[in-house]
C-alpha atoms as a PDB file:
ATOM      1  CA  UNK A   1     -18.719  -4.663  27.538  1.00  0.00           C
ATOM      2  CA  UNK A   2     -17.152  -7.428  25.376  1.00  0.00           C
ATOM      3  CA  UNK A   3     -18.864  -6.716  22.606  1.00  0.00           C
ATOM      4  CA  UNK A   4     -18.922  -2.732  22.783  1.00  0.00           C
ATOM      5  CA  UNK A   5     -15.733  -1.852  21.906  1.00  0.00           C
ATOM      6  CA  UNK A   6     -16.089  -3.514  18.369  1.00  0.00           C
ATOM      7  CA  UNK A   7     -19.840  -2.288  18.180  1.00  0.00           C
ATOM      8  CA  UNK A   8     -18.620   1.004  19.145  1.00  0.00           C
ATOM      9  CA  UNK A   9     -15.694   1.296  16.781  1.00  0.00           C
ATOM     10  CA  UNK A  10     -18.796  -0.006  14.043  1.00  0.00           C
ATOM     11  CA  UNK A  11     -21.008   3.004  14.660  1.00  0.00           C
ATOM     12  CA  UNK A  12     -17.836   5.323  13.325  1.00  0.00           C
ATOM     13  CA  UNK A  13     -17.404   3.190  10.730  1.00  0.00           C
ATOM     14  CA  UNK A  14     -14.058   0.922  11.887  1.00  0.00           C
ATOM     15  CA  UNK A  15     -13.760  -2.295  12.164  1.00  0.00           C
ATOM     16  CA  UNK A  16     -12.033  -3.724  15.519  1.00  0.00           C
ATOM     17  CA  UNK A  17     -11.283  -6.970  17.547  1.00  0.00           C
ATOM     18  CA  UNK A  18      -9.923  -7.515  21.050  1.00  0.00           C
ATOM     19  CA  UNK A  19      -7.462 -10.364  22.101  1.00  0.00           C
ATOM     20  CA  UNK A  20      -5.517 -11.293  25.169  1.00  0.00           C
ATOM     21  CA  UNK A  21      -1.955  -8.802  25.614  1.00  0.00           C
ATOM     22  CA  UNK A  22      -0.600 -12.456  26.269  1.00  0.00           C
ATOM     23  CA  UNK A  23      -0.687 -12.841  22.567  1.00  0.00           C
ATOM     24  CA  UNK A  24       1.890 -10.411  22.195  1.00  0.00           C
ATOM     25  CA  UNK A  25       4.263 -12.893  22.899  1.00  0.00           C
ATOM     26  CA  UNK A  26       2.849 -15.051  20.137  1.00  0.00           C
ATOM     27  CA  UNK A  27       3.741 -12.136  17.529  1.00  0.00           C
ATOM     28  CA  UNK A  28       7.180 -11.691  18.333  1.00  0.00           C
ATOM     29  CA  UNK A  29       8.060 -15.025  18.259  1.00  0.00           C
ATOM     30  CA  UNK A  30       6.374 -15.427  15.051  1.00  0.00           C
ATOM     31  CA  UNK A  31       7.957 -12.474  13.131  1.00  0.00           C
ATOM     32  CA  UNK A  32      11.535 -14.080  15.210  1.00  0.00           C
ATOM     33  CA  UNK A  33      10.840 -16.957  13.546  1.00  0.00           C
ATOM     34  CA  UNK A  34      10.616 -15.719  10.188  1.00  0.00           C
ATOM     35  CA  UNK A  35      13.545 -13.679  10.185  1.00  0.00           C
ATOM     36  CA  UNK A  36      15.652 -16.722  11.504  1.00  0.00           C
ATOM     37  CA  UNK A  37      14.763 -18.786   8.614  1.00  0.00           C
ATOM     38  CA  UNK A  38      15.930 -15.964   6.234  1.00  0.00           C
ATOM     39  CA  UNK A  39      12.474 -15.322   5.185  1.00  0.00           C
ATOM     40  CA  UNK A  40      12.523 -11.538   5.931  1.00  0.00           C
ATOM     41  CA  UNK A  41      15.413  -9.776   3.588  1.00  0.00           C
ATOM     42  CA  UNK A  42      17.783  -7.798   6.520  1.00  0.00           C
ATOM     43  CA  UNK A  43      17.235  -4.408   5.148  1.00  0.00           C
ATOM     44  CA  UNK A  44      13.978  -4.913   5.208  1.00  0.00           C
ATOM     45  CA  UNK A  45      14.091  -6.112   8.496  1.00  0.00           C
ATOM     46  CA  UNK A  46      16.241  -3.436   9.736  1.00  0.00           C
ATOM     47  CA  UNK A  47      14.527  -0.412   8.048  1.00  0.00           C
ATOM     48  CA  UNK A  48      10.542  -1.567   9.086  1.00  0.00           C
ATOM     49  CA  UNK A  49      10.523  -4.692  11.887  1.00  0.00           C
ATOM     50  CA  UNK A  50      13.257  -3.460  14.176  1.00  0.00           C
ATOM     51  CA  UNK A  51      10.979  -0.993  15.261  1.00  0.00           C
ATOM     52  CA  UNK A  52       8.362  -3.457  16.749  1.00  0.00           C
ATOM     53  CA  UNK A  53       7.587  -3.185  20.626  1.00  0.00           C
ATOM     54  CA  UNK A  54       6.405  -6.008  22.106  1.00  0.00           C
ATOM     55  CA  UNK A  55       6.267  -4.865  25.643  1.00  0.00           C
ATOM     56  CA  UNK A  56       3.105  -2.966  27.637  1.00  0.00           C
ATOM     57  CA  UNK A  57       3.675   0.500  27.419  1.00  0.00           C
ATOM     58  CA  UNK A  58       4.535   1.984  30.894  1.00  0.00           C
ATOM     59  CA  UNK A  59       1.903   3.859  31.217  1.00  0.00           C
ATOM     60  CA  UNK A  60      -0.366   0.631  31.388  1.00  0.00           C
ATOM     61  CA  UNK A  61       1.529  -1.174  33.938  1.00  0.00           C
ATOM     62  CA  UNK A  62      -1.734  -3.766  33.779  1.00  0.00           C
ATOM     63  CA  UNK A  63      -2.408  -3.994  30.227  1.00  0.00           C
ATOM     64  CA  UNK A  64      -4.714  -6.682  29.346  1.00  0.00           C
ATOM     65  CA  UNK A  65      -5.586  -6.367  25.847  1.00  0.00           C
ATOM     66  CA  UNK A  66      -4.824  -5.524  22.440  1.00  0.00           C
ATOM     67  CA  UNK A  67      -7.667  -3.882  20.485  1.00  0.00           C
ATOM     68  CA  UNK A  68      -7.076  -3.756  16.354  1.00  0.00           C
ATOM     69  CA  UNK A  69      -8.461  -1.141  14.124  1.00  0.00           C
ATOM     70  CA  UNK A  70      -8.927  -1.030  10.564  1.00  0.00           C
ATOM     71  CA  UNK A  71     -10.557   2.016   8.381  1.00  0.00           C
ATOM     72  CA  UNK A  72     -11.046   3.442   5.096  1.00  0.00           C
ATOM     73  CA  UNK A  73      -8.276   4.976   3.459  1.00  0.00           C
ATOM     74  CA  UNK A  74      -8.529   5.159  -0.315  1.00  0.00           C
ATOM     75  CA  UNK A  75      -6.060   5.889  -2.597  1.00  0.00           C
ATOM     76  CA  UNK A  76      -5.347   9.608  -3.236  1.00  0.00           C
ATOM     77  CA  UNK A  77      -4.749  11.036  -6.790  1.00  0.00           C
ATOM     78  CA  UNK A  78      -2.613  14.153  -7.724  1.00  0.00           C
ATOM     79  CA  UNK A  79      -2.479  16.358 -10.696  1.00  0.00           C
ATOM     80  CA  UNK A  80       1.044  17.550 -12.080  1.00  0.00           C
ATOM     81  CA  UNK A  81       1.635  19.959 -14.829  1.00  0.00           C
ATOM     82  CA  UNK A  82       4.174  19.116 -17.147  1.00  0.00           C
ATOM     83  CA  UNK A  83       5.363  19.540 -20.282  1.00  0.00           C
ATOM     84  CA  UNK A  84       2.101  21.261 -21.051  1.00  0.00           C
ATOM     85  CA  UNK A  85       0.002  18.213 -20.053  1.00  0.00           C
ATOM     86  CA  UNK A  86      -1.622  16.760 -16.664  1.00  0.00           C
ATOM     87  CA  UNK A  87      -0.334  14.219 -15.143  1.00  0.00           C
ATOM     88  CA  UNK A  88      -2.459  11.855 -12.376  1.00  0.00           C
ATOM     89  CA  UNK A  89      -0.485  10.135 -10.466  1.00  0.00           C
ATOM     90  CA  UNK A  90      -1.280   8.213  -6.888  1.00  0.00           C
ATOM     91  CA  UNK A  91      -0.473   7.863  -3.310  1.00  0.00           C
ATOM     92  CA  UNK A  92      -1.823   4.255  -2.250  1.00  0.00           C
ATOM     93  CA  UNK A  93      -3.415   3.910   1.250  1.00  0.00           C
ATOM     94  CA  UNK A  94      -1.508   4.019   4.494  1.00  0.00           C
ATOM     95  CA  UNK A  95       1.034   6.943   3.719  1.00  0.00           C
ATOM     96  CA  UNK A  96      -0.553  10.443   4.401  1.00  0.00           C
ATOM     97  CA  UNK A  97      -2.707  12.104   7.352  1.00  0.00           C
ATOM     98  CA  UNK A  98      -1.904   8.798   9.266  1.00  0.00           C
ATOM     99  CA  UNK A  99      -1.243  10.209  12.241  1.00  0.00           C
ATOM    100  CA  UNK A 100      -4.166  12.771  12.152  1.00  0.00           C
ATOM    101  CA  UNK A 101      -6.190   9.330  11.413  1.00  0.00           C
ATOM    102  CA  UNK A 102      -4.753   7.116  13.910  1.00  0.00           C
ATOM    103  CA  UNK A 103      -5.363   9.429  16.708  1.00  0.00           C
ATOM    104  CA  UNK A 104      -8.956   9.853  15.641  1.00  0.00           C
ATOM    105  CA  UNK A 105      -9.383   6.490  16.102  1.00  0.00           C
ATOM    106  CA  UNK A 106      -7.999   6.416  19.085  1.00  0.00           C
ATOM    107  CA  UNK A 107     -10.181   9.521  20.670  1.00  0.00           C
ATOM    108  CA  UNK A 108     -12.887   7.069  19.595  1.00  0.00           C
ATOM    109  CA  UNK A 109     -11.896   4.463  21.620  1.00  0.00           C
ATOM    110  CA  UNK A 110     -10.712   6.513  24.766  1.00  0.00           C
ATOM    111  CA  UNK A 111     -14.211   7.944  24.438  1.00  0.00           C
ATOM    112  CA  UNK A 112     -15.761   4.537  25.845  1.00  0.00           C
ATOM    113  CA  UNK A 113     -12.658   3.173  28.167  1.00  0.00           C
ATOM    114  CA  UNK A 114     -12.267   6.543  29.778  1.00  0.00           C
ATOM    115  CA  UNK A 115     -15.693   6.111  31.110  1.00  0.00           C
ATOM    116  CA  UNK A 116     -14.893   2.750  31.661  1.00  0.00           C
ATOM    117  CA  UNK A 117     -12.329   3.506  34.044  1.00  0.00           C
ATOM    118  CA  UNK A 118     -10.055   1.794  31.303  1.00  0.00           C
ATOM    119  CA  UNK A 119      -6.332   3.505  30.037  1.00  0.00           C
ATOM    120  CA  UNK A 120      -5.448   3.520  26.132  1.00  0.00           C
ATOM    121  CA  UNK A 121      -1.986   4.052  24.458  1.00  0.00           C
ATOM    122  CA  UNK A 122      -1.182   3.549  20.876  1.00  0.00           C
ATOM    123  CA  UNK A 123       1.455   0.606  20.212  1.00  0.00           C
ATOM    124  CA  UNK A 124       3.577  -0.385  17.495  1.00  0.00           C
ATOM    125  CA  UNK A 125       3.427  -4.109  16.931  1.00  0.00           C
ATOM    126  CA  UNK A 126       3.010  -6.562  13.497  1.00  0.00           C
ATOM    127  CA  UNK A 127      -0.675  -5.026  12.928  1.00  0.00           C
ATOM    128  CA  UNK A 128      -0.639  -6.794   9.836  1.00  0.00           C
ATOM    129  CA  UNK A 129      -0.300 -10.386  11.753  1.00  0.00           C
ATOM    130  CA  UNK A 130      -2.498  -9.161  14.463  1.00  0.00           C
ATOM    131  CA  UNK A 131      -4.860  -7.983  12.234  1.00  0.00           C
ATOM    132  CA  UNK A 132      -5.250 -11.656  10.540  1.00  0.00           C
ATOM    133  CA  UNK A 133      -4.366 -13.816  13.458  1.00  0.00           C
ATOM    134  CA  UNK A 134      -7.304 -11.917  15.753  1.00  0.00           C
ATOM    135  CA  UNK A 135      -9.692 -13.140  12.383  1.00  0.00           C
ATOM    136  CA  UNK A 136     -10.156  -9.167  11.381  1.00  0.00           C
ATOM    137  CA  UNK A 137      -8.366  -9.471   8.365  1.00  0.00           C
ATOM    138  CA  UNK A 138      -7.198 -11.681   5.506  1.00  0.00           C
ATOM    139  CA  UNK A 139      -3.999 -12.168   3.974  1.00  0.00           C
ATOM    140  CA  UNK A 140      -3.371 -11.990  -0.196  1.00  0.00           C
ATOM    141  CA  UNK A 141      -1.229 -13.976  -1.970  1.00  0.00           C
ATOM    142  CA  UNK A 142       0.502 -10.454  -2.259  1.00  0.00           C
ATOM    143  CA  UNK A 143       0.796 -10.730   1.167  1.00  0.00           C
ATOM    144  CA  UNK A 144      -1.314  -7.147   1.997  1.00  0.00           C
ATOM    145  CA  UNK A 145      -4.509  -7.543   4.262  1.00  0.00           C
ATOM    146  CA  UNK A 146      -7.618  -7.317   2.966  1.00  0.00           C
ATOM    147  CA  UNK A 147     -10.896  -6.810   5.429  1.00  0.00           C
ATOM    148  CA  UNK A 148     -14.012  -7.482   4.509  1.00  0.00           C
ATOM    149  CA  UNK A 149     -15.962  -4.427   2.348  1.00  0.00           C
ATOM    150  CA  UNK A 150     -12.680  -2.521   2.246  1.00  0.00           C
ATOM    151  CA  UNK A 151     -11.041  -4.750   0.316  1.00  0.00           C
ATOM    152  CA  UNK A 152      -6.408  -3.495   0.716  1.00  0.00           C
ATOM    153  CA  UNK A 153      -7.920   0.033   0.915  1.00  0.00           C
ATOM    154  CA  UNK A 154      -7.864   0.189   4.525  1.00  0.00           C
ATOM    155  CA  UNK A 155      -5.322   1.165   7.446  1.00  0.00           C
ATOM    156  CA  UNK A 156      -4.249  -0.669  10.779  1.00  0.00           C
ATOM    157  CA  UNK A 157      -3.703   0.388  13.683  1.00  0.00           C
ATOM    158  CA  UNK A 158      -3.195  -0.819  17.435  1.00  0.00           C
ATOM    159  CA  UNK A 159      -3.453  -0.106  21.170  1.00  0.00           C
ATOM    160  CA  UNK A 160      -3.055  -1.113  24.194  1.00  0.00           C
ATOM    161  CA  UNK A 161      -5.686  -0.897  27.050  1.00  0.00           C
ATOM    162  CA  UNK A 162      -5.967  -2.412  30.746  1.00  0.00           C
ATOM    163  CA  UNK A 163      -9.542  -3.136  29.387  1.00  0.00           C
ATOM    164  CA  UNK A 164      -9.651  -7.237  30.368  1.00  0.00           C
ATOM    165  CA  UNK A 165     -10.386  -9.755  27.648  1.00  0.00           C
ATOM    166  CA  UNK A 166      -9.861 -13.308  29.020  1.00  0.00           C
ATOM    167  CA  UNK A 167     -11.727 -14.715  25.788  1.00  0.00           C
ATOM    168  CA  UNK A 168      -9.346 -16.847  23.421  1.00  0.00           C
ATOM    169  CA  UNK A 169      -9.878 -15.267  19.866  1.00  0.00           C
ATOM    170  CA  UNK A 170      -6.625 -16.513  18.104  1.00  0.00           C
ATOM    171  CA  UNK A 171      -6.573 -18.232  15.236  1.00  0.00           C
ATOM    172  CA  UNK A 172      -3.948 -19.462  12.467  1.00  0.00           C
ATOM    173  CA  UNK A 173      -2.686 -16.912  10.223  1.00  0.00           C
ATOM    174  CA  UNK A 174      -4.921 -17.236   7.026  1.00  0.00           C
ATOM    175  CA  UNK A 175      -4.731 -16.489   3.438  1.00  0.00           C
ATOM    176  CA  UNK A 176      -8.412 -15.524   1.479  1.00  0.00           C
ATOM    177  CA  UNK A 177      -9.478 -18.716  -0.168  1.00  0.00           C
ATOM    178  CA  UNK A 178      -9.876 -17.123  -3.828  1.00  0.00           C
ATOM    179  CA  UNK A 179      -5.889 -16.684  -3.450  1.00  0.00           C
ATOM    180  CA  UNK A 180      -5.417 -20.354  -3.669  1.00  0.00           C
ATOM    181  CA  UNK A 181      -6.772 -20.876  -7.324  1.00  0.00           C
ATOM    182  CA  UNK A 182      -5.787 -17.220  -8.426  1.00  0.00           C
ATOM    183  CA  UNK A 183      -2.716 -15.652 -10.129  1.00  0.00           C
ATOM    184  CA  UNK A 184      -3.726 -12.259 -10.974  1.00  0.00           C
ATOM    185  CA  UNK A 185      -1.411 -10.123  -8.767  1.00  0.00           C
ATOM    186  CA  UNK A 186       1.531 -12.772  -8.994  1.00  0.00           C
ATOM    187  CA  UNK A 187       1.111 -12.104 -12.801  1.00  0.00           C
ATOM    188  CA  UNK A 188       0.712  -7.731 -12.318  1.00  0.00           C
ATOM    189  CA  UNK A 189       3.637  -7.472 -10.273  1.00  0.00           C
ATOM    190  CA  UNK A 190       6.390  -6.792 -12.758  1.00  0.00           C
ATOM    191  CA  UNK A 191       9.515  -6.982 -10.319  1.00  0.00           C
ATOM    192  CA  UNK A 192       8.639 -10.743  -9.393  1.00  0.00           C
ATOM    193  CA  UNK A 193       8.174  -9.744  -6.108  1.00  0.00           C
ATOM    194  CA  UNK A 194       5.270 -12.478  -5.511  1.00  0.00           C
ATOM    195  CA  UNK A 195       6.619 -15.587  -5.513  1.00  0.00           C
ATOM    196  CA  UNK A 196       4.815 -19.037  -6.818  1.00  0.00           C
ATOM    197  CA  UNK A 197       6.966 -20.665  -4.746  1.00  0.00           C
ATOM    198  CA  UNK A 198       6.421 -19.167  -1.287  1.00  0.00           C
ATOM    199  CA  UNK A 199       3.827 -17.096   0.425  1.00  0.00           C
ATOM    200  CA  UNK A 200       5.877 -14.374   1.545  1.00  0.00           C
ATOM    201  CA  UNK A 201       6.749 -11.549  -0.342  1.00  0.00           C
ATOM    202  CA  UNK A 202      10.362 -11.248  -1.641  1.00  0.00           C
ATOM    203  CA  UNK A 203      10.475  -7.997  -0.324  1.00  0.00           C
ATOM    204  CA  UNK A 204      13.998  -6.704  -1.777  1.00  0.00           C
ATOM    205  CA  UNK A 205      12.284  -7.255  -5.357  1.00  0.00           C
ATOM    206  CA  UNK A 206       9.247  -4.940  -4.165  1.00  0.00           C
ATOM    207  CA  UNK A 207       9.095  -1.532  -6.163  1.00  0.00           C
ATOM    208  CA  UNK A 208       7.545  -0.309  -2.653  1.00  0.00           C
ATOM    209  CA  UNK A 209      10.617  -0.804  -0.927  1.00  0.00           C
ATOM    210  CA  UNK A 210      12.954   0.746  -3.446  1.00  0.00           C
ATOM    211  CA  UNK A 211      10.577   4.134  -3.883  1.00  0.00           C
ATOM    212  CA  UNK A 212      10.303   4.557   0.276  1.00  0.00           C
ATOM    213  CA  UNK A 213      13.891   4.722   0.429  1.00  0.00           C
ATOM    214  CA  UNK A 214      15.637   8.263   0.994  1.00  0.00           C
ATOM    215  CA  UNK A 215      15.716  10.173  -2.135  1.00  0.00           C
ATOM    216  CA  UNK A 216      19.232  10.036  -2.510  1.00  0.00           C
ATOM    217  CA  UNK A 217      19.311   6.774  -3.219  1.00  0.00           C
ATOM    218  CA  UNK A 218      18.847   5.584  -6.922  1.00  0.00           C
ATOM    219  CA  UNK A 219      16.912   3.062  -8.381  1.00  0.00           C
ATOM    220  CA  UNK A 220      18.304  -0.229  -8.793  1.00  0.00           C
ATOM    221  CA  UNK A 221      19.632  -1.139 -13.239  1.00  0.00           C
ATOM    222  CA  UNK A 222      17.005  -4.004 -12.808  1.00  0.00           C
ATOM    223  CA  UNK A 223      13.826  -1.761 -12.097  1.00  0.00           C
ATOM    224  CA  UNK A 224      12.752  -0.582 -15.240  1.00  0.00           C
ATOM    225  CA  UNK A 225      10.779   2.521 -16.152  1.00  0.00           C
ATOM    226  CA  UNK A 226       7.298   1.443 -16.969  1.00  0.00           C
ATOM    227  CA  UNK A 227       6.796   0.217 -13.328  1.00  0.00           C
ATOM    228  CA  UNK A 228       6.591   3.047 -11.525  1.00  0.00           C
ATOM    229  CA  UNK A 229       3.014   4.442 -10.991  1.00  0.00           C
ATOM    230  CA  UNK A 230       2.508   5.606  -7.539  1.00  0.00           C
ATOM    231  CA  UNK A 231       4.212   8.479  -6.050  1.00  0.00           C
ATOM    232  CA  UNK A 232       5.211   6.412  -3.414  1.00  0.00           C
ATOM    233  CA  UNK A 233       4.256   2.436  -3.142  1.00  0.00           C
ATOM    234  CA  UNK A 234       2.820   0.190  -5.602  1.00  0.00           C
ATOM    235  CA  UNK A 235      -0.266  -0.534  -6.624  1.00  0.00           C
ATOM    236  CA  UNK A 236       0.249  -2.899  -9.602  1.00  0.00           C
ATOM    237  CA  UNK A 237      -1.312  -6.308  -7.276  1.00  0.00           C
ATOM    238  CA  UNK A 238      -3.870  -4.025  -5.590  1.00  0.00           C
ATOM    239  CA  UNK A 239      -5.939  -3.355  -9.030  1.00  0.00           C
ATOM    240  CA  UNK A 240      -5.461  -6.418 -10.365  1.00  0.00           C
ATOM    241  CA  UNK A 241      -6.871  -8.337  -7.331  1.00  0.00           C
ATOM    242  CA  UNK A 242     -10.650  -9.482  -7.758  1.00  0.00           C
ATOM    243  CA  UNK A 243     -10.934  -8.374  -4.349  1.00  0.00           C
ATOM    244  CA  UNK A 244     -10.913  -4.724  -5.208  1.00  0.00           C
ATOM    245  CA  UNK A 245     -12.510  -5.456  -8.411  1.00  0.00           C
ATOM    246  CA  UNK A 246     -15.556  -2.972  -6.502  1.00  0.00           C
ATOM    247  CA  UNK A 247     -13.272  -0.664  -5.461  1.00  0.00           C
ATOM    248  CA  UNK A 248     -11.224   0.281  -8.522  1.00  0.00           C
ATOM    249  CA  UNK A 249     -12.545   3.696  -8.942  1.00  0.00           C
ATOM    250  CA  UNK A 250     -12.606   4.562  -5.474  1.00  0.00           C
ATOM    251  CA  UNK A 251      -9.934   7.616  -4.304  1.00  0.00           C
ATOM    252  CA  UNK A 252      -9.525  10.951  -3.058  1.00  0.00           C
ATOM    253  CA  UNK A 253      -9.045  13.858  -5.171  1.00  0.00           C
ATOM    254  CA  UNK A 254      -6.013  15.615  -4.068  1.00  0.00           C
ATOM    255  CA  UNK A 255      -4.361  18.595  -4.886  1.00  0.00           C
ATOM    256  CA  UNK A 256      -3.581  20.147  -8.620  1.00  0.00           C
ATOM    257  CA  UNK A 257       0.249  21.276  -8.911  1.00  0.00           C
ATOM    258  CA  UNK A 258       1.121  23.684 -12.007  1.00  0.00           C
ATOM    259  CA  UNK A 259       3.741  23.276 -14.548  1.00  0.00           C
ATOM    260  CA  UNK A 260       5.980  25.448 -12.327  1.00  0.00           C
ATOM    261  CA  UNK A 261       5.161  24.124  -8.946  1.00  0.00           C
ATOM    262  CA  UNK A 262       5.921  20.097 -10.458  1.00  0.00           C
ATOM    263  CA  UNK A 263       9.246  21.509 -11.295  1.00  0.00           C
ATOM    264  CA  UNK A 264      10.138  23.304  -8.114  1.00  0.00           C
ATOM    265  CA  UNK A 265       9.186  19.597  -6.644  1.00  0.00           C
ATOM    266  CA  UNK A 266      11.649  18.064  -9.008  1.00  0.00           C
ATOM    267  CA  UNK A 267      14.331  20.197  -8.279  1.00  0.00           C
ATOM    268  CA  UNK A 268      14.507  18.916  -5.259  1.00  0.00           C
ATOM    269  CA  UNK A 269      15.818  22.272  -3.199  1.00  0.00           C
ATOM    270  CA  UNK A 270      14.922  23.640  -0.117  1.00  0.00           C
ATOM    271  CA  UNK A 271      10.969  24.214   0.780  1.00  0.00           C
ATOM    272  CA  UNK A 272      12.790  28.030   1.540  1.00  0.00           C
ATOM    273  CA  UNK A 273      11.945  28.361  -1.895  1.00  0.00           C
ATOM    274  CA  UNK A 274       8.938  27.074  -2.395  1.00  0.00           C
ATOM    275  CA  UNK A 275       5.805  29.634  -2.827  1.00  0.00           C
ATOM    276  CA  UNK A 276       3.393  30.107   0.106  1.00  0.00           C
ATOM    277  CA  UNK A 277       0.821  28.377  -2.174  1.00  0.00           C
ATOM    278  CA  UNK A 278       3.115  25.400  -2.856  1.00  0.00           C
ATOM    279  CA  UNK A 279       3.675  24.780   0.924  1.00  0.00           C
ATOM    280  CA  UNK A 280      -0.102  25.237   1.870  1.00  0.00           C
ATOM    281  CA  UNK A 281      -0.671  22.234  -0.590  1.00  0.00           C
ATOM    282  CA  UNK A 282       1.869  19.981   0.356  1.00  0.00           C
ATOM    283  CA  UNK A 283       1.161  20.525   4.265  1.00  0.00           C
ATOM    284  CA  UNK A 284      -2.557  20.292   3.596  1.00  0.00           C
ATOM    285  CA  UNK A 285      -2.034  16.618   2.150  1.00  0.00           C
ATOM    286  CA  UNK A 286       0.570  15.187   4.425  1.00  0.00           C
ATOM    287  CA  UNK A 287       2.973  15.476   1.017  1.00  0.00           C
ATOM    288  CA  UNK A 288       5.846  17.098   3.236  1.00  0.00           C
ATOM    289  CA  UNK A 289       6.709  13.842   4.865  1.00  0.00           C
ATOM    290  CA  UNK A 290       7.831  12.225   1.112  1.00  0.00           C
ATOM    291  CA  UNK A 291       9.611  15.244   0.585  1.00  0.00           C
ATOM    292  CA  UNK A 292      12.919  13.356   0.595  1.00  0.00           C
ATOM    293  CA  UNK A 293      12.104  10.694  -2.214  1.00  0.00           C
ATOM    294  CA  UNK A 294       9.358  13.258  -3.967  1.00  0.00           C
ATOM    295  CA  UNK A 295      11.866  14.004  -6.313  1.00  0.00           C
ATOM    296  CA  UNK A 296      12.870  10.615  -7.409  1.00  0.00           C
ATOM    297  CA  UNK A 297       9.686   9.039  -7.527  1.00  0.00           C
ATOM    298  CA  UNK A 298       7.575  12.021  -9.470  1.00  0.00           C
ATOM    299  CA  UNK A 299      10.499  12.210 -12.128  1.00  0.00           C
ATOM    300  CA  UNK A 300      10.354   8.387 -12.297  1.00  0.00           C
ATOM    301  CA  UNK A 301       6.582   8.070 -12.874  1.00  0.00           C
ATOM    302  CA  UNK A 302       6.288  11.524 -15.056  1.00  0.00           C
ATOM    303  CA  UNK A 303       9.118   9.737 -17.553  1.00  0.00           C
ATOM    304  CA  UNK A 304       7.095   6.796 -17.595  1.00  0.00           C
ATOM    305  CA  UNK A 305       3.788   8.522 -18.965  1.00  0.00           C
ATOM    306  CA  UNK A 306       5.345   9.822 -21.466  1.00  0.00           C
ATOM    307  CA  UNK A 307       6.312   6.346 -23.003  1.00  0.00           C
END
């Protein structure tokens, strides 16, 4: 059954690999590592890695194995009326219907263990190290994963199983070899946030991390105005990289917001007084959880097409 699981996962369209739980270890002390040497900024680290498990969940009191999924999740555009134009702006992959997604995946895979005799439970470890060190994915210079015919349009995520895998399939954390020779999303990010003179990310320069933060909180003097142009995220590296050269034009079409519904957003008030309308769209595309920073961000990129 070695090879099921990933042939499985292949017939829905994922992509998947299995390794030893043993190499959960190997993870921690890896991201510990990092964050000794002052290589991870300490807000970041406090607002994203604290929240890392890297013990069995209880409910698999024999866990053997970690199984890795990655799937299609293209960007999704938005229209916004304003100021008697529209507007497209984007949400990049990984923020909305992840749940919903995740725990298809996971029905997937519970699908063949259940009748296995095998338990399942959704984990929340470094997927993106995972992801590379079990050889699904690559790292970019810009220090996203990229997997092979999804290019960075993709989404991770991991569980835990008492499903054994005694095979070694670790290997050293990798970066795509057309990164070596290549500059293009060091030279599209405008913050500086990809380094030439280190291969991780200098995180507290990221737009990303600025625009995820709670809406109350204001843009830093240095980010300037032309930058933003996701509703949440970044996507500056992500179009520029030759590795989504074939999947520039790919996205979802999301919803259309009028003239008055863009401005109730940027308000910022209660969803009390939102229309019923209004709320059906924003609860229909997952929009509800940026509801916080909505405000911020749209005002931010609807300034900046207007330059």
């Amino acid at each position: 059954m070695k090879e099921t699981i990933p042939q499985h996962l292949e017939t829905y369209g994922y992509r998947g690999r299995v390794v030893s739980i043993r190499h959960l270890r190997a993870l921690q002390e890896e991201i510990q590592d990092r964050h000794r040497r002052g290589l991870l900024d300490e807000d970041l680290f406090q607002a994203y890695i604290v929240r890392f498990d890297y013990q069995p969940p209880r409910n698999i009191p024999n866990a053997r194995s970690l199984i890795v999924v990655a799937y299609a999740d293209p960007p999704v555009r938005f229209t916004f009326g304003w100021k008697g134009k529209s507007v497209q702006l984007t949400v990049p992959p990984t923020y909305l219907k992840a749940d919903a997604k995740d725990a298809e995946v996971g029905r997937v895979l519970k699908e063949l263990l259940a009748a296995q005799g095998y338990r399942l439970s959704q984990v929340v470890v470094p997927e993106k190290l995972l992801a590379v060190r079990s050889g699904l994915a690559r790292y970019g210079k810009n220090n996203i994963t990229y997997v092979e015919g999804l290019g960075s349009f993709h989404r991770l995520v991991v569980f835990c199983s008492d499903y054994p895998c005694d095979e070694e399939h670790w290997i050293e954390a990798r970066m795509l070899e057309r990164c070596e020779q290549c500059q293009a999303c060091q030279r599209s990010c405008p913050s500086g946030a990809i380094a030439a003179d280190r291969f991780l990310l200098r995180a507290e320069r990221c737009l990303t991390f600025w625009n995820e933060k709670p809406g109350r909180i204001a843009f830093p003097d240095w980010v300037e105005g032309s930058w933003h142009n996701c509703l949440v995220g970044c996507l500056h590296c992500q179009r520029a990289c030759p590795e989504n050269r074939q999947l520039q034009e790919w996205h979802e079409e999301g919803a259309e917001f009028s003239g008055q519904e863009t401005e109730l957003i940027l308000a910022g008030g209660a969803t009390t007084e939102f229309s019923p309308a209004l709320m059906e769209k924003l609860e229909r595309w997952d929009l509800l959880e940026l509801i916080d920073m909505l405000p911020r961000n749209l005002q931010a990129c609807l300034e900046n097409s207007s330059q």
